[in-house]
Protein backbone atom coordinates (compact mmCIF):
# COMPACT_ATOMS: atom_id res chain seq x y z
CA UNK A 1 86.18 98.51 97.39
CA UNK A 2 87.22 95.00 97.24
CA UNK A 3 88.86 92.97 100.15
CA UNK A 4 90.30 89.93 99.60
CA UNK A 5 90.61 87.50 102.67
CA UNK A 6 93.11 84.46 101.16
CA UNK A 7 92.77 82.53 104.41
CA UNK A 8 88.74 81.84 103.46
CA UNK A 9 89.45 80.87 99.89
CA UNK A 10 91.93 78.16 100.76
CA UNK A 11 89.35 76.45 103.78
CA UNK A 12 86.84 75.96 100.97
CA UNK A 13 86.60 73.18 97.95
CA UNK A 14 84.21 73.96 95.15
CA UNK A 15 83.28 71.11 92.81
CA UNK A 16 81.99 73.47 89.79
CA UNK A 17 83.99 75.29 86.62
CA UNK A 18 84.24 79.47 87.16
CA UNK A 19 84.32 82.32 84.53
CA UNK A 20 86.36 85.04 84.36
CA UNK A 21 85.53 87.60 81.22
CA UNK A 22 87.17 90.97 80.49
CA UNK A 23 86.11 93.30 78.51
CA UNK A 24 88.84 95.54 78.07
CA UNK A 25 89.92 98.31 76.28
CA UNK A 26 92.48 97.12 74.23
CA UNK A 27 91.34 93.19 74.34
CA UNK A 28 88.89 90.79 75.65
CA UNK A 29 89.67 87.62 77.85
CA UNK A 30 88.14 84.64 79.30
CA UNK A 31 89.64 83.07 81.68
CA UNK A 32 88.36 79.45 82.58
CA UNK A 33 89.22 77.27 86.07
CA UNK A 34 88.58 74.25 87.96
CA UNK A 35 87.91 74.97 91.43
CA UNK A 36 87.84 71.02 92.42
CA UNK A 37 91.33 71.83 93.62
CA UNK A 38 92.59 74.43 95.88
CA UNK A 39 94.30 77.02 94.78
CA UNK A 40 92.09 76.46 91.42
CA UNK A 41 93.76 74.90 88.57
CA UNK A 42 93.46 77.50 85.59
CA UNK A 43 91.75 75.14 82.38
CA UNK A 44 92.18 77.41 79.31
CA UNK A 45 92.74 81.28 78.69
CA UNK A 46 91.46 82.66 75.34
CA UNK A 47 91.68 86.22 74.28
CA UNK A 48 91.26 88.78 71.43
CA UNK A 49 92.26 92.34 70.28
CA UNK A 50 89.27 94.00 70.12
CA UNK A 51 90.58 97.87 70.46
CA UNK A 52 87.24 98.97 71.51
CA UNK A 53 88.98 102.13 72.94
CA UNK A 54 89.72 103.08 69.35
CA UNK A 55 86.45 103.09 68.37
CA UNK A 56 85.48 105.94 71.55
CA UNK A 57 84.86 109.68 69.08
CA UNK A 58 85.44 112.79 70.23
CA UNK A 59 82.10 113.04 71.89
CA UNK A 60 82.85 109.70 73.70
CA UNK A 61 80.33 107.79 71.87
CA UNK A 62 81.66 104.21 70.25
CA UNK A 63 81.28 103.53 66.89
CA UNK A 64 78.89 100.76 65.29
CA UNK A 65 82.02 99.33 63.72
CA UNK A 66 83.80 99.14 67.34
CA UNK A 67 80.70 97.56 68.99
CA UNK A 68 80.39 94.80 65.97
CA UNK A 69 84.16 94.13 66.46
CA UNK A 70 83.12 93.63 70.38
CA UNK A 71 80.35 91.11 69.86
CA UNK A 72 81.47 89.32 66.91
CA UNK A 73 84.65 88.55 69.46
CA UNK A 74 82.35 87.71 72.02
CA UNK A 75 80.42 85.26 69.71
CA UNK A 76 83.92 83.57 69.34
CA UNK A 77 84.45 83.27 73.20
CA UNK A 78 81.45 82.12 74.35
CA UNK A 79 81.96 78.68 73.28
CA UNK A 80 84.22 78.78 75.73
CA UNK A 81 81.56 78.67 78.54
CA UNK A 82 79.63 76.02 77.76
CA UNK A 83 80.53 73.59 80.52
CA UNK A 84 80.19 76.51 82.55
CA UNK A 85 77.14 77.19 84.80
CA UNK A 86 75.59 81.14 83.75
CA UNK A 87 75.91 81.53 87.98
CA UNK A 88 79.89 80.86 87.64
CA UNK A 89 80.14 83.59 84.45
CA UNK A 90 81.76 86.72 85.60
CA UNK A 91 82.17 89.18 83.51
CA UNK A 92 83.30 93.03 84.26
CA UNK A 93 84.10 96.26 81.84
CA UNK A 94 86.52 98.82 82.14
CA UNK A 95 87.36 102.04 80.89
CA UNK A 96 85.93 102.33 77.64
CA UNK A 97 82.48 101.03 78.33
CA UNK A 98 82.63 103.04 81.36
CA UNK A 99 82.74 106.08 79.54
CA UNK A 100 81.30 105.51 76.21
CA UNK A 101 77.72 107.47 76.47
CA UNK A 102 75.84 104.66 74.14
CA UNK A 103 78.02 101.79 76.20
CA UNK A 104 74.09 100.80 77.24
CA UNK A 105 73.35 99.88 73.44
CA UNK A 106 76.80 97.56 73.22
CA UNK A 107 75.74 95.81 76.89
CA UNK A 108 72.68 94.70 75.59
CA UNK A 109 73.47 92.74 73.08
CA UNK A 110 76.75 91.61 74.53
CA UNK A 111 74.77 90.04 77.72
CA UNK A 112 72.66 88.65 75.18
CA UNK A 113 75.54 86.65 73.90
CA UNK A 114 77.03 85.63 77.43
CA UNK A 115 73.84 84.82 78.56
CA UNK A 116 74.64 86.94 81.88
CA UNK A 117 74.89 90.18 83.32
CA UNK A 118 77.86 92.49 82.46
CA UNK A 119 79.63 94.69 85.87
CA UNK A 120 81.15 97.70 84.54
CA UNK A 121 83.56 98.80 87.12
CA UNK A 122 84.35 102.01 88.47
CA UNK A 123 87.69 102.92 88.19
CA UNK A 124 88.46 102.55 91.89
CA UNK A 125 86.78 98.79 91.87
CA UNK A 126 88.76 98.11 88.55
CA UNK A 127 91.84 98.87 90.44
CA UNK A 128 91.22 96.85 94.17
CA UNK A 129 90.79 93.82 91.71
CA UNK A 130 93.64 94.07 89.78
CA UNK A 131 95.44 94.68 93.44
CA UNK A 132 94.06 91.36 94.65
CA UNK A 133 95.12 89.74 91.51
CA UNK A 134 98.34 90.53 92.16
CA UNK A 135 98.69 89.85 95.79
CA UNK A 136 97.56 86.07 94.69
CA UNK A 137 100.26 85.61 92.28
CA UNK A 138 103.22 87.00 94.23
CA UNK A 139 102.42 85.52 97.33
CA UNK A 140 104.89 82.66 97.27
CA UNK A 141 107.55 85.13 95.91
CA UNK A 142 109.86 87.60 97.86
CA UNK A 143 107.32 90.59 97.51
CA UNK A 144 104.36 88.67 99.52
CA UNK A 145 105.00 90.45 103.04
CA UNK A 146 106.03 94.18 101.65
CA UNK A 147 103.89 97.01 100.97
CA UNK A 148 103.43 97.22 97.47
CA UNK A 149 103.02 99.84 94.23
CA UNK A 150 101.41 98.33 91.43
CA UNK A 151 101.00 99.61 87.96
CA UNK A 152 98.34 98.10 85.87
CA UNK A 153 98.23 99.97 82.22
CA UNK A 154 95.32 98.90 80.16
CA UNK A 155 93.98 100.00 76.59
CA UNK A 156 91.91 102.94 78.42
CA UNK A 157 92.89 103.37 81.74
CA UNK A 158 95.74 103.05 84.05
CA UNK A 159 95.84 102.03 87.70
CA UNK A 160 98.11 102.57 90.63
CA UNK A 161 97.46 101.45 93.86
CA UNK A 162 99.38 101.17 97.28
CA UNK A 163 98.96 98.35 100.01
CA UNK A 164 100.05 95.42 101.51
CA UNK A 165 97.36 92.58 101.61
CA UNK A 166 94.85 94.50 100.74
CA UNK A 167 94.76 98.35 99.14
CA UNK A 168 95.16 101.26 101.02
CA UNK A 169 95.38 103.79 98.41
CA UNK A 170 94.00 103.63 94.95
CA UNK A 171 93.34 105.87 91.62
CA UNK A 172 92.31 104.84 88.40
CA UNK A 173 93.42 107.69 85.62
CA UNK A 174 91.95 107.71 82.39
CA UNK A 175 95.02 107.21 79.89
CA UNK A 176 95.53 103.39 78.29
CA UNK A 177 97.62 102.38 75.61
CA UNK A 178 94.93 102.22 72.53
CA UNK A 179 93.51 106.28 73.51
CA UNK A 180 97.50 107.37 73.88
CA UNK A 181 98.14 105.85 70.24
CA UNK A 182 95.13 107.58 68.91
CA UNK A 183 96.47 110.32 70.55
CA UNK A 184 100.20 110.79 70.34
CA UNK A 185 100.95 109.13 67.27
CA UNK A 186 99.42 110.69 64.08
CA UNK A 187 99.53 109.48 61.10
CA UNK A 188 100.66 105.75 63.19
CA UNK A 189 104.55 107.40 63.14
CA UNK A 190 106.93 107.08 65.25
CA UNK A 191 109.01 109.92 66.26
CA UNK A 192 110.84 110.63 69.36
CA UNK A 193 108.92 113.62 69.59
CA UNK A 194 106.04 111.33 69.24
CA UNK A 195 107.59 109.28 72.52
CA UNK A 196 108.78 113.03 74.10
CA UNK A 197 105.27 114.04 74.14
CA UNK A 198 103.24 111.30 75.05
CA UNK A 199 105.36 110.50 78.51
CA UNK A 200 105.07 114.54 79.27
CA UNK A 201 101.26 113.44 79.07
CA UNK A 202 101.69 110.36 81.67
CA UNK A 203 103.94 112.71 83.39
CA UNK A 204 101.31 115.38 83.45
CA UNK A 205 98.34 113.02 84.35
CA UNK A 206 99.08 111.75 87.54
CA UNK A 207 101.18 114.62 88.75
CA UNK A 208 99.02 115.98 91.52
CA UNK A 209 99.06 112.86 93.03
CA UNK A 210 102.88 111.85 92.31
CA UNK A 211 103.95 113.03 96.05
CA UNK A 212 101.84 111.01 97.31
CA UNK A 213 102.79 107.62 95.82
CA UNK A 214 106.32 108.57 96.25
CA UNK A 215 106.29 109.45 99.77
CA UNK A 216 103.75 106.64 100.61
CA UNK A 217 106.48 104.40 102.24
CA UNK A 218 105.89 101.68 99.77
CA UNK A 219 108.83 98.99 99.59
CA UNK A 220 108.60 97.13 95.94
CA UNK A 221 106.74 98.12 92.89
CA UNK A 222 104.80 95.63 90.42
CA UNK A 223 103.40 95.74 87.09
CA UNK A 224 100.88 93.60 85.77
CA UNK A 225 98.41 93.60 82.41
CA UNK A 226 99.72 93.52 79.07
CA UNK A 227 101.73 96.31 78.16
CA UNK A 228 104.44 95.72 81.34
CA UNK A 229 104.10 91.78 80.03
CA UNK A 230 104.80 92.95 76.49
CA UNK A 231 108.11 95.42 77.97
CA UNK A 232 109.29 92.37 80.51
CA UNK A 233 109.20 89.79 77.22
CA UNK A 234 111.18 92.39 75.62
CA UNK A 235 113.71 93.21 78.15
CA UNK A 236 114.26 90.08 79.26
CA UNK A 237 115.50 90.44 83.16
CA UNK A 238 115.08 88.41 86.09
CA UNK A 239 115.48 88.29 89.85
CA UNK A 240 114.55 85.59 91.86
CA UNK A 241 112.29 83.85 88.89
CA UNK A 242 110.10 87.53 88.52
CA UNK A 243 111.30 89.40 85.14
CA UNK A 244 111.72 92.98 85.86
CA UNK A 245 112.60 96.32 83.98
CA UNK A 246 114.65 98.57 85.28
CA UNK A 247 115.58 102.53 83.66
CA UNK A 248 118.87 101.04 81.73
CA UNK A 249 116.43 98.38 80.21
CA UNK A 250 113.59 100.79 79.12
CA UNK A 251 116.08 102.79 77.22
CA UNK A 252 117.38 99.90 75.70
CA UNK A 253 113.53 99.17 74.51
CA UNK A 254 112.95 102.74 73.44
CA UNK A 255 116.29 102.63 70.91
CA UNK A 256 114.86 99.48 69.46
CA UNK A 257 110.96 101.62 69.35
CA UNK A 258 113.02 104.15 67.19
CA UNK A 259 114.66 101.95 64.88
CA UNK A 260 111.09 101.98 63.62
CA UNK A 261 108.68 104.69 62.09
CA UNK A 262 105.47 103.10 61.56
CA UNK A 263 103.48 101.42 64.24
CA UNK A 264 102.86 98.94 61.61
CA UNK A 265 106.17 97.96 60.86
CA UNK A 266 107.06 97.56 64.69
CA UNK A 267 108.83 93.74 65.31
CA UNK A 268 111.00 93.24 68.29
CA UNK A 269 112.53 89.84 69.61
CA UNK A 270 110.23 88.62 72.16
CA UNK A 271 107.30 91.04 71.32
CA UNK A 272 104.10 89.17 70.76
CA UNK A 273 103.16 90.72 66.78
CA UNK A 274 99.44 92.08 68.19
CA UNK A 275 100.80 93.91 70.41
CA UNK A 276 103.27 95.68 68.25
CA UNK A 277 101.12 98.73 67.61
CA UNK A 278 99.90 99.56 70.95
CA UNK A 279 103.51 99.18 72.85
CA UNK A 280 104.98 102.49 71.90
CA UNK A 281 102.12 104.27 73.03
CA UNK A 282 102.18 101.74 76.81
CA UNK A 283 106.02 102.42 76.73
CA UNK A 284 105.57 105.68 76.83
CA UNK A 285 102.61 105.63 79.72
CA UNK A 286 105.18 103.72 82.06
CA UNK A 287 108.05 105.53 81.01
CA UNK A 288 106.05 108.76 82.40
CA UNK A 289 104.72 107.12 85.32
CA UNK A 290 108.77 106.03 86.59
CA UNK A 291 110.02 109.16 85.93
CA UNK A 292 106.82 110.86 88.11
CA UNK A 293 107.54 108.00 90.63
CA UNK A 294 111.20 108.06 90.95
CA UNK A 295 110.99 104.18 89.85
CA UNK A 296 113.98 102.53 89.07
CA UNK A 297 112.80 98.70 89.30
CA UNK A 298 109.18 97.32 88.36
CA UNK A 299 108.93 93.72 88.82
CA UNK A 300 106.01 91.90 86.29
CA UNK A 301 103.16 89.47 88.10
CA UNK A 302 100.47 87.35 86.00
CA UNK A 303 97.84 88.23 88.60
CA UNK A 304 95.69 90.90 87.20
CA UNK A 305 91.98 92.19 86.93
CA UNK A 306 90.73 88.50 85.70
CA UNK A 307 92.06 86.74 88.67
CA UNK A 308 90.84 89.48 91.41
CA UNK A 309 87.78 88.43 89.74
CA UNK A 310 88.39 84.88 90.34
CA UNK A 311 89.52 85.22 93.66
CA UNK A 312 86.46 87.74 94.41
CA UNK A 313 83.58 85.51 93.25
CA UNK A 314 85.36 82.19 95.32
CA UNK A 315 85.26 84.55 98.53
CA UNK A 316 81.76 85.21 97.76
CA UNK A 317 80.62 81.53 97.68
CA UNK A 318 82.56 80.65 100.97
């Protein structure tokens, strides 16, 4: 598990750039920063839809046509790195190359690309980042000294963890936006059945350990990753500068879901357009998860698995 002790990264000046890459279910990221300046000034972000969770068969192996998507994005990103030193490049997996069986045949080639090693990260390590991540972007902001909930849904897996400064209680759960489209929504339509079934799923998936979340004494809940982005841009509700959904807003989004009947022909004001097929699917994931919960307020931060990363490798190097 990952601790993250803020007081040691802000003592410290480097002089050099740092890497953040993500290769995640649904997309891939790089995230680039100067760390001349304390906090770190953030350079560039780049990122692409990969979907290399679609590409996982029923045996769990992932398709030559999924893999070339993967690398031929990489090939893209990686001129991104060139200023930076292959000792500053981190780059971590998730879900799907977690649990492809052949994930082995895609790292190869990938690190031969990046010109680095590749951490795949257990589910639990996947979430204490994303935790951290999150703890450095709200700490200036009216959740910094509660305990916390936070809800990270990716393309493969989803992540809630508990904690204050640093997690107490974490599960990763292996349901993501891309495998509940796949999954839920045949044919790519949209039905309210469709919707019905898929949050009984979410419902169904973290149930044993519902009562504990619930009754865990935590004081303000937080989502974070794309799909709560994607809802937050959507609903468009703030509180003290964080945007927030709430239950009144998500049903609002889910009328304007159903207006629709093709993932493909999903536009909504404020909803970026490659995201459009994946958000019914991630609506439905959080919809299950606040009902489970009791939720009736998530707030949205920008700190997420990349910047645990970040914030990981500069406590490293102090």
């Amino acid at each position: 598990m990952v601790h993250c002790d803020y007081t040691l990264i802000g003592l410290h000046r480097l002089t050099y750039l740092v890497a953040a890459i993500d290769l995640g279910s649904n997309s891939f990221h790089v995230t680039l920063v100067d760390t001349s300046e304390t906090p770190y000034r953030v350079i560039s972000r780049a990122g692409e839809k990969v979907q290399l969770a679609a590409g996982l068969d029923d045996q769990d192996y992932l398709t030559q046509e999924a893999m070339d998507r993967g690398l031929s994005c990489l090939r893209r990103l990686v001129s991104k790195l060139a200023e930076v030193a292959p000792h500053n490049r981190h780059v971590v997996a998730t879900n799907t190359l977690r649990v492809a069986i052949n994930s082995a045949d895609f790292i190869v080639e990938a690190e031969a690309i990046l010109g680095v090693p590749i951490q795949v990260l257990p589910g639990e390590e996947e979430a204490s980042l994303i935790f951290c991540g999150v703890v450095g972007d709200v700490a200036k902001t009216h959740c910094e000294p509660l305990k916390k909930l936070v809800i990270d849904i990716g393309g493969g897996s989803t992540e809630l963890i508990i904690g204050d400064h640093s997690p107490k209680r974490l599960q990763s759960f292996s349901m993501g936006c891309v495998a509940f489209r796949e999954q839920f929504f045949p044919q790519r339509k949209i039905t309210q059945s469709h919707i019905q079934n898929a949050v009984a799923a979410a419902q169904h998936t973290i149930a044993q350990v519902a009562p504990n979340y619930r009754n865990d004494g935590w004081q303000v809940c937080i989502g974070s990753s794309g799909t709560i982005k994607a809802l937050v841009a959507i609903g468009a509700l703030f509180e003290e500068g964080m945007p927030y959904l709430d239950l009144a807003s998500m049903a609002n989004i889910e009328r304007q879901i159903l207006a629709f009947d093709c993932l493909d022909n999903v536009s909504i004001e404020g909803l970026r357009p490659d995201r459009s097929e994946v958000l019914p699917a991630g609506y439905a994931i959080l919809k299950g998860i606040m009902l489970s919960l009791n939720l009736n307020r998530i707030y949205f931060s920008t700190g997420a698995l990349r910047e645990g990363v970040l914030l990981r490798a500069l406590q490293y190097q102090t």
